[in-house]
PDB file of N, CA and C in Angstrom:
ATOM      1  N   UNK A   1      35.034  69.477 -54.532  1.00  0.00           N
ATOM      2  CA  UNK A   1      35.208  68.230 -53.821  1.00  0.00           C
ATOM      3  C   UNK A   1      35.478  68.564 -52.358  1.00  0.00           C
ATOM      4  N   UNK A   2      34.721  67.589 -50.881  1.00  0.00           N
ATOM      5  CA  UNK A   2      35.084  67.861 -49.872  1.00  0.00           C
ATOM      6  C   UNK A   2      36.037  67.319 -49.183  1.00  0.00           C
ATOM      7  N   UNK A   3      36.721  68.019 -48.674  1.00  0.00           N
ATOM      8  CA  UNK A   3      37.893  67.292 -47.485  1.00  0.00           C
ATOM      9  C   UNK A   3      37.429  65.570 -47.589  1.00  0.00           C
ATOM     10  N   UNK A   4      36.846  64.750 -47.231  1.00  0.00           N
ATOM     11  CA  UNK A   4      36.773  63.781 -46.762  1.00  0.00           C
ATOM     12  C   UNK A   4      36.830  63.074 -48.619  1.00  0.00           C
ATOM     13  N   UNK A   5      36.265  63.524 -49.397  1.00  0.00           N
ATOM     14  CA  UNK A   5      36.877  62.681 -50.703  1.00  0.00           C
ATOM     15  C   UNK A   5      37.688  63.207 -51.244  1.00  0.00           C
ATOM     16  N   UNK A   6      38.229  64.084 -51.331  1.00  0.00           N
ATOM     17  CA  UNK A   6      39.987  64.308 -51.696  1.00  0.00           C
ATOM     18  C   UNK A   6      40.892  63.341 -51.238  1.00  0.00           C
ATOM     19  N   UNK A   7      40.829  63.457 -49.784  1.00  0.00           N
ATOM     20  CA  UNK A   7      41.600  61.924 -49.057  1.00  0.00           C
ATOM     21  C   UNK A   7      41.374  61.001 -49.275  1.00  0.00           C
ATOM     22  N   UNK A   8      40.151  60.952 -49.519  1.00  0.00           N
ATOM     23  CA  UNK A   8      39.517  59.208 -50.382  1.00  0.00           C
ATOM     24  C   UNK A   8      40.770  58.749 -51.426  1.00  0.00           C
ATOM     25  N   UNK A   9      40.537  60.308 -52.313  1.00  0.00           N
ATOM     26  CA  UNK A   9      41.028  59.962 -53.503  1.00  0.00           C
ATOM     27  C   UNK A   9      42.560  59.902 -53.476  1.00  0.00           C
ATOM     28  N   UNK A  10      43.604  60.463 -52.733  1.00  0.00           N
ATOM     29  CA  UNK A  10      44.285  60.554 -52.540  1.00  0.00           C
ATOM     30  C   UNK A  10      44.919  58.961 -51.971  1.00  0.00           C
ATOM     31  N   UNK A  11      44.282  58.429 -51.115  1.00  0.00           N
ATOM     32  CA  UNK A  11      44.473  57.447 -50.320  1.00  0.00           C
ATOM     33  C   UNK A  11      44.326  56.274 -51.344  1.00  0.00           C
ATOM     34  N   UNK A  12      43.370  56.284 -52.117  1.00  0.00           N
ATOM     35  CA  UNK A  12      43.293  55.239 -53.216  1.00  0.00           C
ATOM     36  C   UNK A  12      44.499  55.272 -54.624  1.00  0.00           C
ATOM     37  N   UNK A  13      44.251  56.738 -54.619  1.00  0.00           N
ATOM     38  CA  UNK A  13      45.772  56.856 -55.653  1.00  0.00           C
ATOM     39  C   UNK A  13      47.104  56.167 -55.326  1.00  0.00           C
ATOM     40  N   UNK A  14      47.347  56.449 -53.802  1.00  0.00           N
ATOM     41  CA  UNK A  14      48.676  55.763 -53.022  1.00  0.00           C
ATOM     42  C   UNK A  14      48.424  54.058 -53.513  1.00  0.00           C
ATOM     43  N   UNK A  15      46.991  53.623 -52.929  1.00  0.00           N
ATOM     44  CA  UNK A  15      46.616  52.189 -53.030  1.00  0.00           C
ATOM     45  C   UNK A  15      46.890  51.693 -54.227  1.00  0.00           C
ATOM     46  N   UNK A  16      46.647  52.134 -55.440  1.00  0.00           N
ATOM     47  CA  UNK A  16      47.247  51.893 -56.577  1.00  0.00           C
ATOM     48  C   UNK A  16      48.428  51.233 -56.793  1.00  0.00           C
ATOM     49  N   UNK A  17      49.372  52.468 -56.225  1.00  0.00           N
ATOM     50  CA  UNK A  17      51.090  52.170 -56.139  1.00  0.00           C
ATOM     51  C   UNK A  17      51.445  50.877 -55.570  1.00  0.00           C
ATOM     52  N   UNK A  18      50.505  50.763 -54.178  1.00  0.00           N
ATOM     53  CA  UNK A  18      50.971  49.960 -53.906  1.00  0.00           C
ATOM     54  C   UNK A  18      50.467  47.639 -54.325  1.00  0.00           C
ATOM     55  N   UNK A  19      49.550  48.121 -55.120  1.00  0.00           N
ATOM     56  CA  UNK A  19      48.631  47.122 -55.986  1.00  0.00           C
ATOM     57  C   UNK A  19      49.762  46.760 -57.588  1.00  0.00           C
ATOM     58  N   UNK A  20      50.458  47.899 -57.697  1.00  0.00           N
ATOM     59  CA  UNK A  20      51.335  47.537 -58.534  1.00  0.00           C
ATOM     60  C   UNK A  20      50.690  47.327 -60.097  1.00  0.00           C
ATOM     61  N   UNK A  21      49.748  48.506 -60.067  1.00  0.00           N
ATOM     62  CA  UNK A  21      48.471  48.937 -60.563  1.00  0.00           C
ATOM     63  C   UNK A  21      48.875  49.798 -61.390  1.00  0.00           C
ATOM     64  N   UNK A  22      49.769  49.980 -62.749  1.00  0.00           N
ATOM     65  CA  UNK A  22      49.965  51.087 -63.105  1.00  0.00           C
ATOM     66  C   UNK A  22      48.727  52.234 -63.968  1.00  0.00           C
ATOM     67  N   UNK A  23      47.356  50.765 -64.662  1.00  0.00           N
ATOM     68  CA  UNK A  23      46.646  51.326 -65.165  1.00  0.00           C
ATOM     69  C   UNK A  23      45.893  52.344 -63.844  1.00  0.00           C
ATOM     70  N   UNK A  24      45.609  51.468 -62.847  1.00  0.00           N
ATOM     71  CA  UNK A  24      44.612  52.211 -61.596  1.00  0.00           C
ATOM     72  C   UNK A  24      45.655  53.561 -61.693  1.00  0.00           C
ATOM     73  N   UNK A  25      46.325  54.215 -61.332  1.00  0.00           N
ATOM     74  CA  UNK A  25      47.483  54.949 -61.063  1.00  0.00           C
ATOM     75  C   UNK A  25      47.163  55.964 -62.037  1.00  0.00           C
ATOM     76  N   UNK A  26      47.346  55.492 -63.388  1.00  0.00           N
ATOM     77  CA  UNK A  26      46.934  56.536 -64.335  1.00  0.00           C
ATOM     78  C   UNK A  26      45.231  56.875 -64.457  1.00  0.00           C
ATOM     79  N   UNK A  27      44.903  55.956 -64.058  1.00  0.00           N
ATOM     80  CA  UNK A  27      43.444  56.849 -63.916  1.00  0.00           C
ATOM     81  C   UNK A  27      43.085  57.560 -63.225  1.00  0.00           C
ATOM     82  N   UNK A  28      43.985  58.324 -62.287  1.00  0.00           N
ATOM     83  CA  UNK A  28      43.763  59.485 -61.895  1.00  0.00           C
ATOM     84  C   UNK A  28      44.573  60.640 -62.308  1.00  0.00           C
ATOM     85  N   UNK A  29      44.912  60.614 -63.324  1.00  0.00           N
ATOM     86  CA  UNK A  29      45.699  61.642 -63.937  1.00  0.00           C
ATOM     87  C   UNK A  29      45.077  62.165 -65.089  1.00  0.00           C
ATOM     88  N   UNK A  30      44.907  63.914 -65.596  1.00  0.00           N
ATOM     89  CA  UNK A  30      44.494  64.288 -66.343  1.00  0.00           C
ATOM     90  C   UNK A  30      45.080  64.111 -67.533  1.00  0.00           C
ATOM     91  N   UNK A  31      44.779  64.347 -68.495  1.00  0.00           N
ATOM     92  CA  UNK A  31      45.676  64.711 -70.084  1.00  0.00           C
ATOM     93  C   UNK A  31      46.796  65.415 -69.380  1.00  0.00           C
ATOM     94  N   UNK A  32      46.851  66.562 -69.442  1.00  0.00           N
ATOM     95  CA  UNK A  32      48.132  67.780 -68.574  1.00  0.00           C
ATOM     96  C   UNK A  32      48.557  67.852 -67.678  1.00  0.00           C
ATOM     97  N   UNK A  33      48.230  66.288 -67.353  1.00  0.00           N
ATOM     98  CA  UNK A  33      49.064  66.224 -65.612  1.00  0.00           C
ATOM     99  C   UNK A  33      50.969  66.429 -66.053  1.00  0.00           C
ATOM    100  N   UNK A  34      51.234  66.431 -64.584  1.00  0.00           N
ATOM    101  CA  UNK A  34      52.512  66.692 -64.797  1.00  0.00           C
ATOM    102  C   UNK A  34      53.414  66.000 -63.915  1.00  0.00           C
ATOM    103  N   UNK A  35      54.671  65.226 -63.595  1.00  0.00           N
ATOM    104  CA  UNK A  35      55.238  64.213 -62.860  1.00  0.00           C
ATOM    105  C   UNK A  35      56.541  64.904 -62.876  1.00  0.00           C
ATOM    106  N   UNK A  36      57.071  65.649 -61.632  1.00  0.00           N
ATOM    107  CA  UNK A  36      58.340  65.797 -61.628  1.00  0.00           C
ATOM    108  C   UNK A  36      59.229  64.700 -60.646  1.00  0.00           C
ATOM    109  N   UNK A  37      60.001  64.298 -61.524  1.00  0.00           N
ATOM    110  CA  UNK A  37      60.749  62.936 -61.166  1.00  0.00           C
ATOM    111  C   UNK A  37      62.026  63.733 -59.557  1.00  0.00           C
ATOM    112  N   UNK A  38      62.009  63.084 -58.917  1.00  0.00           N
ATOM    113  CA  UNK A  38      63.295  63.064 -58.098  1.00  0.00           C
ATOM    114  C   UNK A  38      64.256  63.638 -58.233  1.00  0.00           C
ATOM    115  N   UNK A  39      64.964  62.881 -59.950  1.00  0.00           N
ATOM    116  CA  UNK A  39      66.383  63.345 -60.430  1.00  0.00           C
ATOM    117  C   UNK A  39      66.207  64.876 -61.625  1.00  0.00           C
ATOM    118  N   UNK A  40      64.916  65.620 -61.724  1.00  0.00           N
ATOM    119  CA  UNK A  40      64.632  66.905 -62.126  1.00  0.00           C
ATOM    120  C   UNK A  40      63.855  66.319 -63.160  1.00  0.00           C
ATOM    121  N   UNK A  41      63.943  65.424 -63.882  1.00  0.00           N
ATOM    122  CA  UNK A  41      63.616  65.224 -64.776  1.00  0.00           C
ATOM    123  C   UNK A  41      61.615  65.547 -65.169  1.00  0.00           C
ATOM    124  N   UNK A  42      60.919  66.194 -66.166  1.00  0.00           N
ATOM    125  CA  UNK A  42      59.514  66.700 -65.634  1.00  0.00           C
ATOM    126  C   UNK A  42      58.828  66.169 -66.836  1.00  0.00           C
ATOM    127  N   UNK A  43      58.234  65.232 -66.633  1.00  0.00           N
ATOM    128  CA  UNK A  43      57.306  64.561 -67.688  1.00  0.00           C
ATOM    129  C   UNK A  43      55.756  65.207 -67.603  1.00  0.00           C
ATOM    130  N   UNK A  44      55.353  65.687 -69.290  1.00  0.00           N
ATOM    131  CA  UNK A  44      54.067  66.540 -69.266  1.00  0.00           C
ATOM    132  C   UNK A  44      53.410  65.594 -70.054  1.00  0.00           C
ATOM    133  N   UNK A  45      52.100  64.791 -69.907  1.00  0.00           N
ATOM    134  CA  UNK A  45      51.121  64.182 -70.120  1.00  0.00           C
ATOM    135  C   UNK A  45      51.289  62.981 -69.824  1.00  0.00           C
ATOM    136  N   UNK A  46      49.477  62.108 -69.950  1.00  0.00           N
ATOM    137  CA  UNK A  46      49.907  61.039 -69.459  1.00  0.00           C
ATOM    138  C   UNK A  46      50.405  59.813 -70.152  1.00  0.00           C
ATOM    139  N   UNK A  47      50.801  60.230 -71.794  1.00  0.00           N
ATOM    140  CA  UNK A  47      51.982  59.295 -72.071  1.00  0.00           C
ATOM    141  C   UNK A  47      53.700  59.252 -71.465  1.00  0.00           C
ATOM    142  N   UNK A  48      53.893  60.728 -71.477  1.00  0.00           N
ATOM    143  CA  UNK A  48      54.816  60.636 -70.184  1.00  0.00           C
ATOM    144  C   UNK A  48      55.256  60.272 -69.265  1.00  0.00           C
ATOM    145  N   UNK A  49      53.943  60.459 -68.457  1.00  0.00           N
ATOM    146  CA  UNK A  49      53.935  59.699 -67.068  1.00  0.00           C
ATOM    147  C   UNK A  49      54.014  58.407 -67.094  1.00  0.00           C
ATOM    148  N   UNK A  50      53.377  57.549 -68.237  1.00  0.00           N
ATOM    149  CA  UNK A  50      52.721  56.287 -67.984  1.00  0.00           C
ATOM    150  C   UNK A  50      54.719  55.591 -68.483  1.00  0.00           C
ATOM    151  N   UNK A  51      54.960  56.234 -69.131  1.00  0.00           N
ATOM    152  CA  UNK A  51      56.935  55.910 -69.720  1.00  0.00           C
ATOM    153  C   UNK A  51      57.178  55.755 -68.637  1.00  0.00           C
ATOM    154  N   UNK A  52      57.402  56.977 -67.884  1.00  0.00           N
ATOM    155  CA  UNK A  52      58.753  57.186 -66.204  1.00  0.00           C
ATOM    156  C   UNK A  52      57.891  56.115 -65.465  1.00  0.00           C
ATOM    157  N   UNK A  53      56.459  55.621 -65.563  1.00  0.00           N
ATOM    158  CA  UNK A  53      56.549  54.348 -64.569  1.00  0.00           C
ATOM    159  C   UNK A  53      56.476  52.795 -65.125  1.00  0.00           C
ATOM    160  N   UNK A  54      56.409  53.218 -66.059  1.00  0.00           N
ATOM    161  CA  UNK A  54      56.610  51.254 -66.624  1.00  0.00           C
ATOM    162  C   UNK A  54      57.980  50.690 -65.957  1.00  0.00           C
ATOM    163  N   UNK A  55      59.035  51.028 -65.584  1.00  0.00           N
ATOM    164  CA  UNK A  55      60.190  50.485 -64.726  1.00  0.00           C
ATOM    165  C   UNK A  55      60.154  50.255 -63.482  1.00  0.00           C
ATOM    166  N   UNK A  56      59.229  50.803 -62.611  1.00  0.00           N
ATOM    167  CA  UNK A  56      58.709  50.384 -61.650  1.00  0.00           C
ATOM    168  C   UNK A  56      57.274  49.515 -61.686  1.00  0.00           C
ATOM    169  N   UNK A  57      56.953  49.523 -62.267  1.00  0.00           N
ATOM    170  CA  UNK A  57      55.597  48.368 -62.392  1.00  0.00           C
ATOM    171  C   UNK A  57      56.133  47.079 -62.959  1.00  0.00           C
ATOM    172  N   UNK A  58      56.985  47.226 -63.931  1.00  0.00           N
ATOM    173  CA  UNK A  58      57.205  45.963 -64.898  1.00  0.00           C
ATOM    174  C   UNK A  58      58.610  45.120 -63.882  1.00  0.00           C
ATOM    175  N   UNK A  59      58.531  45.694 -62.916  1.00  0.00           N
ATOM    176  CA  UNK A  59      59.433  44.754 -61.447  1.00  0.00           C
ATOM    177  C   UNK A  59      61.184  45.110 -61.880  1.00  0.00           C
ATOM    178  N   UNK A  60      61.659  46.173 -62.739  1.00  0.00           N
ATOM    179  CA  UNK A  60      62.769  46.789 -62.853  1.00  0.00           C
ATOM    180  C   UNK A  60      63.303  46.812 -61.022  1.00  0.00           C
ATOM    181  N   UNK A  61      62.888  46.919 -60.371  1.00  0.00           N
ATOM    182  CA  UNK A  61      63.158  47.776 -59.299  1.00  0.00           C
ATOM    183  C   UNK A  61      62.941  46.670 -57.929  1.00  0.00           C
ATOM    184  N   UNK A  62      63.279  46.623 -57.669  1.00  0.00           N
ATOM    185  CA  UNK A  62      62.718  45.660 -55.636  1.00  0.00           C
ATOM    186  C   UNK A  62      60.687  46.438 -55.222  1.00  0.00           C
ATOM    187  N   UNK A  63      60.173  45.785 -54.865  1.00  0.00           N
ATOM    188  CA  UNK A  63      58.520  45.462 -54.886  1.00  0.00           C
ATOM    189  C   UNK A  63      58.815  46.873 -54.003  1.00  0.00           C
ATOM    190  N   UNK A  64      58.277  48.334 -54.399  1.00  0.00           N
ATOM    191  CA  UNK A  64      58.211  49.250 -53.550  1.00  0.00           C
ATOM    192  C   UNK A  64      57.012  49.383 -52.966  1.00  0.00           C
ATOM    193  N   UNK A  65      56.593  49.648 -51.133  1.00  0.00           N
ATOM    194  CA  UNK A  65      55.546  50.219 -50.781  1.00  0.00           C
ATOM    195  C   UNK A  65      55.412  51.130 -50.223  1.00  0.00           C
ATOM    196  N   UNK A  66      54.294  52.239 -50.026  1.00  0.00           N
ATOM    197  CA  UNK A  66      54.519  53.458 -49.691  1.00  0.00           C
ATOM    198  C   UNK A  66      53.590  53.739 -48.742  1.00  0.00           C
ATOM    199  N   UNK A  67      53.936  54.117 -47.195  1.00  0.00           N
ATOM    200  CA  UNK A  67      53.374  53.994 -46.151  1.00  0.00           C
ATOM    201  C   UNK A  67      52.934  55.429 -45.782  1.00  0.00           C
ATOM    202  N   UNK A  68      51.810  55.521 -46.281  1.00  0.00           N
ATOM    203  CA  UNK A  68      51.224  57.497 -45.728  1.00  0.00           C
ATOM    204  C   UNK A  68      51.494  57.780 -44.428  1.00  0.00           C
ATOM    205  N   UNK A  69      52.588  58.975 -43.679  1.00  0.00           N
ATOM    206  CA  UNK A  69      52.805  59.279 -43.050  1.00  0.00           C
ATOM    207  C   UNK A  69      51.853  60.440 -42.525  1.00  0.00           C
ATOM    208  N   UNK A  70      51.798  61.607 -43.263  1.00  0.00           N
ATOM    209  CA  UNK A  70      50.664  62.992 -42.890  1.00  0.00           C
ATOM    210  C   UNK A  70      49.750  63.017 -44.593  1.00  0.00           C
ATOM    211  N   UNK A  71      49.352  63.914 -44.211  1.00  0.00           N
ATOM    212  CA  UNK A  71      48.119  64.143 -45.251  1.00  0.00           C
ATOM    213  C   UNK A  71      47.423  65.273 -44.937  1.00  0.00           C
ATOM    214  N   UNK A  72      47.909  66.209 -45.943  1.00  0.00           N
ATOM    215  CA  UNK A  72      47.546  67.650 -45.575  1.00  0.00           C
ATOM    216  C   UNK A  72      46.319  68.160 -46.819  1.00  0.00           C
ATOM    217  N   UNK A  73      44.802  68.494 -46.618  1.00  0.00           N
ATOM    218  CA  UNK A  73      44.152  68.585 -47.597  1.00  0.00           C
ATOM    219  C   UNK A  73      43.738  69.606 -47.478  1.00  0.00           C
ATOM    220  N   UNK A  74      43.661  71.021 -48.940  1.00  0.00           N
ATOM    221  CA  UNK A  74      42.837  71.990 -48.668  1.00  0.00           C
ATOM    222  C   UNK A  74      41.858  71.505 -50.003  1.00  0.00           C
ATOM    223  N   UNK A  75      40.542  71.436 -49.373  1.00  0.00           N
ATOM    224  CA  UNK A  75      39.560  71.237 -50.418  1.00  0.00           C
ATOM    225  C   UNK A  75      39.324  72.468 -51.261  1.00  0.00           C
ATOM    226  N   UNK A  76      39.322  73.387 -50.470  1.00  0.00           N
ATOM    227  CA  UNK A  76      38.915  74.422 -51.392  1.00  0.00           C
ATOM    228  C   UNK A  76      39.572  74.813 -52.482  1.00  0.00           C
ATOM    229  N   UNK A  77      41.159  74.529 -52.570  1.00  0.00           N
ATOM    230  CA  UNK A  77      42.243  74.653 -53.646  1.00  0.00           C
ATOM    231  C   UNK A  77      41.907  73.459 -54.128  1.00  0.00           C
ATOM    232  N   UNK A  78      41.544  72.457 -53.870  1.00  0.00           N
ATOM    233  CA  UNK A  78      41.764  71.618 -54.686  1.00  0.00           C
ATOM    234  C   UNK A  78      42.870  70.253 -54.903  1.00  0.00           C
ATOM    235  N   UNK A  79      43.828  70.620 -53.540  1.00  0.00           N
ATOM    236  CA  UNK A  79      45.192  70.168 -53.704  1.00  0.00           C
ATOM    237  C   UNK A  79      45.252  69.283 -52.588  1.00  0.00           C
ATOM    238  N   UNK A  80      46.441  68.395 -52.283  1.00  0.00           N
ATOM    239  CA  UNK A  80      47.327  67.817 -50.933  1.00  0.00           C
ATOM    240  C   UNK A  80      47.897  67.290 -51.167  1.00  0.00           C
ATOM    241  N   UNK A  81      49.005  67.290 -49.884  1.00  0.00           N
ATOM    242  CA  UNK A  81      49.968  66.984 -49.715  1.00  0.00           C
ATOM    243  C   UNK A  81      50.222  65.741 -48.656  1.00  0.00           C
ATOM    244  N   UNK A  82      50.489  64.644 -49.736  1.00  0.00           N
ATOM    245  CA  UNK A  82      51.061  63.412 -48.890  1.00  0.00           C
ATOM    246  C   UNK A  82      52.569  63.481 -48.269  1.00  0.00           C
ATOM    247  N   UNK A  83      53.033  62.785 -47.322  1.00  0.00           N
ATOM    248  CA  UNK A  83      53.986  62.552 -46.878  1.00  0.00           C
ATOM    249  C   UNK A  83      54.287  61.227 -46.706  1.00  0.00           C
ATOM    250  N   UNK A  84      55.122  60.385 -47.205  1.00  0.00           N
ATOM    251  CA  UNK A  84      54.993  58.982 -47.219  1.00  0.00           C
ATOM    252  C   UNK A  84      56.481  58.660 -47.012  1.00  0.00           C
ATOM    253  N   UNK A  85      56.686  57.177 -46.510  1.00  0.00           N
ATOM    254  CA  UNK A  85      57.531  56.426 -46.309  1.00  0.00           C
ATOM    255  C   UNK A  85      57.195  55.405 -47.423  1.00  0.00           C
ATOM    256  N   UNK A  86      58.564  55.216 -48.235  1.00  0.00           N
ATOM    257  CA  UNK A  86      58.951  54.102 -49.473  1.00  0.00           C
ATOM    258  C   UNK A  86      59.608  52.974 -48.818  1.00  0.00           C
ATOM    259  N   UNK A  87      59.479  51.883 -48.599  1.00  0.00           N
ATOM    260  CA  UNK A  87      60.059  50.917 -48.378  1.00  0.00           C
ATOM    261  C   UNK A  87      60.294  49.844 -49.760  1.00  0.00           C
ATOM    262  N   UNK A  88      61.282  49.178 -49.485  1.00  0.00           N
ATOM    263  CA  UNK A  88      61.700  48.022 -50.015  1.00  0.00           C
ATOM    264  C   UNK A  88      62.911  46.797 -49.857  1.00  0.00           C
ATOM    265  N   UNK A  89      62.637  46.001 -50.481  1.00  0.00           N
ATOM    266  CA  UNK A  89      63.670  44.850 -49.609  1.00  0.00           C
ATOM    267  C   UNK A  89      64.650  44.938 -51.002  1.00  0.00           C
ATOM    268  N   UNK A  90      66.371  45.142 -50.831  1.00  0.00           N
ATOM    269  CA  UNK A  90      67.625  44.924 -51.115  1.00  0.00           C
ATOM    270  C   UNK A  90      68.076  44.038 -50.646  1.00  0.00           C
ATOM    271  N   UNK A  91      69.513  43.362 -51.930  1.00  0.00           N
ATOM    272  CA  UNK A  91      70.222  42.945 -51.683  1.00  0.00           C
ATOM    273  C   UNK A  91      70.586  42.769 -50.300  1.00  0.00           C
ATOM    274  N   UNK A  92      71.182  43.958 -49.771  1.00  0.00           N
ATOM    275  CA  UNK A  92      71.464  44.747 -48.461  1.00  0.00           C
ATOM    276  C   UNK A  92      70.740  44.458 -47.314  1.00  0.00           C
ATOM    277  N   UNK A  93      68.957  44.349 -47.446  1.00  0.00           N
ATOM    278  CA  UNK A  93      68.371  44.508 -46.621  1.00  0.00           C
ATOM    279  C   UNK A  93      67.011  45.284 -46.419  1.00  0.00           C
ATOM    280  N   UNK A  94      66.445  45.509 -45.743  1.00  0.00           N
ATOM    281  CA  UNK A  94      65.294  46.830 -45.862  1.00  0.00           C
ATOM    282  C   UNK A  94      66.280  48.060 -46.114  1.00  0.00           C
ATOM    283  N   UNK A  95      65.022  49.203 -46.914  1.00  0.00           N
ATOM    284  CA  UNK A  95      65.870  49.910 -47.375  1.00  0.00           C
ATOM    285  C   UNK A  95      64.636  50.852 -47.064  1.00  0.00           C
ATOM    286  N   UNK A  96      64.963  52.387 -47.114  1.00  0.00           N
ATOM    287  CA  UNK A  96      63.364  52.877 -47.303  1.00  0.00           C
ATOM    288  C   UNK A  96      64.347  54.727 -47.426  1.00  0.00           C
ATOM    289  N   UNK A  97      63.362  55.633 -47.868  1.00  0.00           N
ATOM    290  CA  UNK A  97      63.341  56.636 -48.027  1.00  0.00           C
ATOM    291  C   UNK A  97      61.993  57.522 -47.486  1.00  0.00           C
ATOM    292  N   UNK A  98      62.179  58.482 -46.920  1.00  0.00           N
ATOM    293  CA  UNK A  98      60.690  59.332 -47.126  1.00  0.00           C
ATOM    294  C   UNK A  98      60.572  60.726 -48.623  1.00  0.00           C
ATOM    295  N   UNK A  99      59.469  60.603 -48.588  1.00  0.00           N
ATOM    296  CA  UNK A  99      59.391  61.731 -49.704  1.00  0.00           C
ATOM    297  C   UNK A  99      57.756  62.379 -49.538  1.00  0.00           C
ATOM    298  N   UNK A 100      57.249  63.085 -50.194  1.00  0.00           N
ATOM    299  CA  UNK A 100      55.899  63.918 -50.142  1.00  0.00           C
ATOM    300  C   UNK A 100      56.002  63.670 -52.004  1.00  0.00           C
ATOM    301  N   UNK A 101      54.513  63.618 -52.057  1.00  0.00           N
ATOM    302  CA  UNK A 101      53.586  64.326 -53.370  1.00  0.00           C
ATOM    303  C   UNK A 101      52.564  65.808 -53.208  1.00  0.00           C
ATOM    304  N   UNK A 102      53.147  66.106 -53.990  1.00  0.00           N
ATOM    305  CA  UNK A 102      52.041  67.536 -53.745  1.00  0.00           C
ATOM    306  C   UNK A 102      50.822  67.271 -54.913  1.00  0.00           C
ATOM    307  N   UNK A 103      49.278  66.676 -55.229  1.00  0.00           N
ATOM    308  CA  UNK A 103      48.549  66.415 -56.211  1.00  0.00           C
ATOM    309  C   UNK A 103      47.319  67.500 -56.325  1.00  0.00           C
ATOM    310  N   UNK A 104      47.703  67.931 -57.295  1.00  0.00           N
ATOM    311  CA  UNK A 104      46.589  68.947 -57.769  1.00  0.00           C
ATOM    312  C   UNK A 104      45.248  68.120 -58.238  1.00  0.00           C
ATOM    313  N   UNK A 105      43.748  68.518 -57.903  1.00  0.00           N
ATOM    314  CA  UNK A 105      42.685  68.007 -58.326  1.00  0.00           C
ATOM    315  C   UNK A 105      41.743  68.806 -59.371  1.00  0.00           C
ATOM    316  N   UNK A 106      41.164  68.366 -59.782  1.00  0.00           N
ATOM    317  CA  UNK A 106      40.273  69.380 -60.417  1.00  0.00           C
ATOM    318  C   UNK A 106      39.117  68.169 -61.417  1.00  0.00           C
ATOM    319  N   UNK A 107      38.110  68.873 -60.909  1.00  0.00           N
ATOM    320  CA  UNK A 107      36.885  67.857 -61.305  1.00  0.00           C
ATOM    321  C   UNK A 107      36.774  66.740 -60.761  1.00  0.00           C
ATOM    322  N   UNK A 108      37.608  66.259 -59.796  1.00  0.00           N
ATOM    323  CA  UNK A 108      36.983  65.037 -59.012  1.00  0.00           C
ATOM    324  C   UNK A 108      37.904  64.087 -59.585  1.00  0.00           C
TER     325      UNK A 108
END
């Protein structure tokens, strides 16, 4: 896959999240994908995965969106690295965090 559709794909994966899309979301995940959560916790397949996000899709949580900050792609590995800003509205107010995904590809 070349630089310019890795980011495609990458960029549409984010779009997902933020569509509130959990099926779109999992369709880019292999059988053996792997999701390491925040709090350590490391879910292996995509019944796994699809568990740790039903609480954020099913509106557990304040409407999160995630604003791509950098985007680092090596096509030839196969891999990149997002950098994103999480926002959401609290009790409190706006609220937001930054964090990165590191997503391994393979086969498109």
């Amino acid at each position: 896959m070349d630089r310019e559709k890795l980011a495609d794909l990458v960029t549409r994966f984010t779009e997902a999240f933020n569509r509130e899309d959990l099926d779109g979301v999992m369709s880019f995940m292999a059988e053996d994908a792997v999701y390491d959560e925040f709090n350590g916790t490391v879910n292996r397949g995509t019944a796994a995965i699809r568990a740790a996000f039903v609480p954020q899709f099913r509106g557990d949580y304040p409407k999160l969106r995630f604003h791509a900050e950098d985007l680092f792609v090596d096509a030839a590995a196969g891999k990149a690295l997002i950098r994103w800003l999480c926002t959401l509205e609290t009790k409190k107010g706006p609220a937001g965090w930054r964090g990165l995904d590191i997503l391994h590809v393979e086969n498109g």
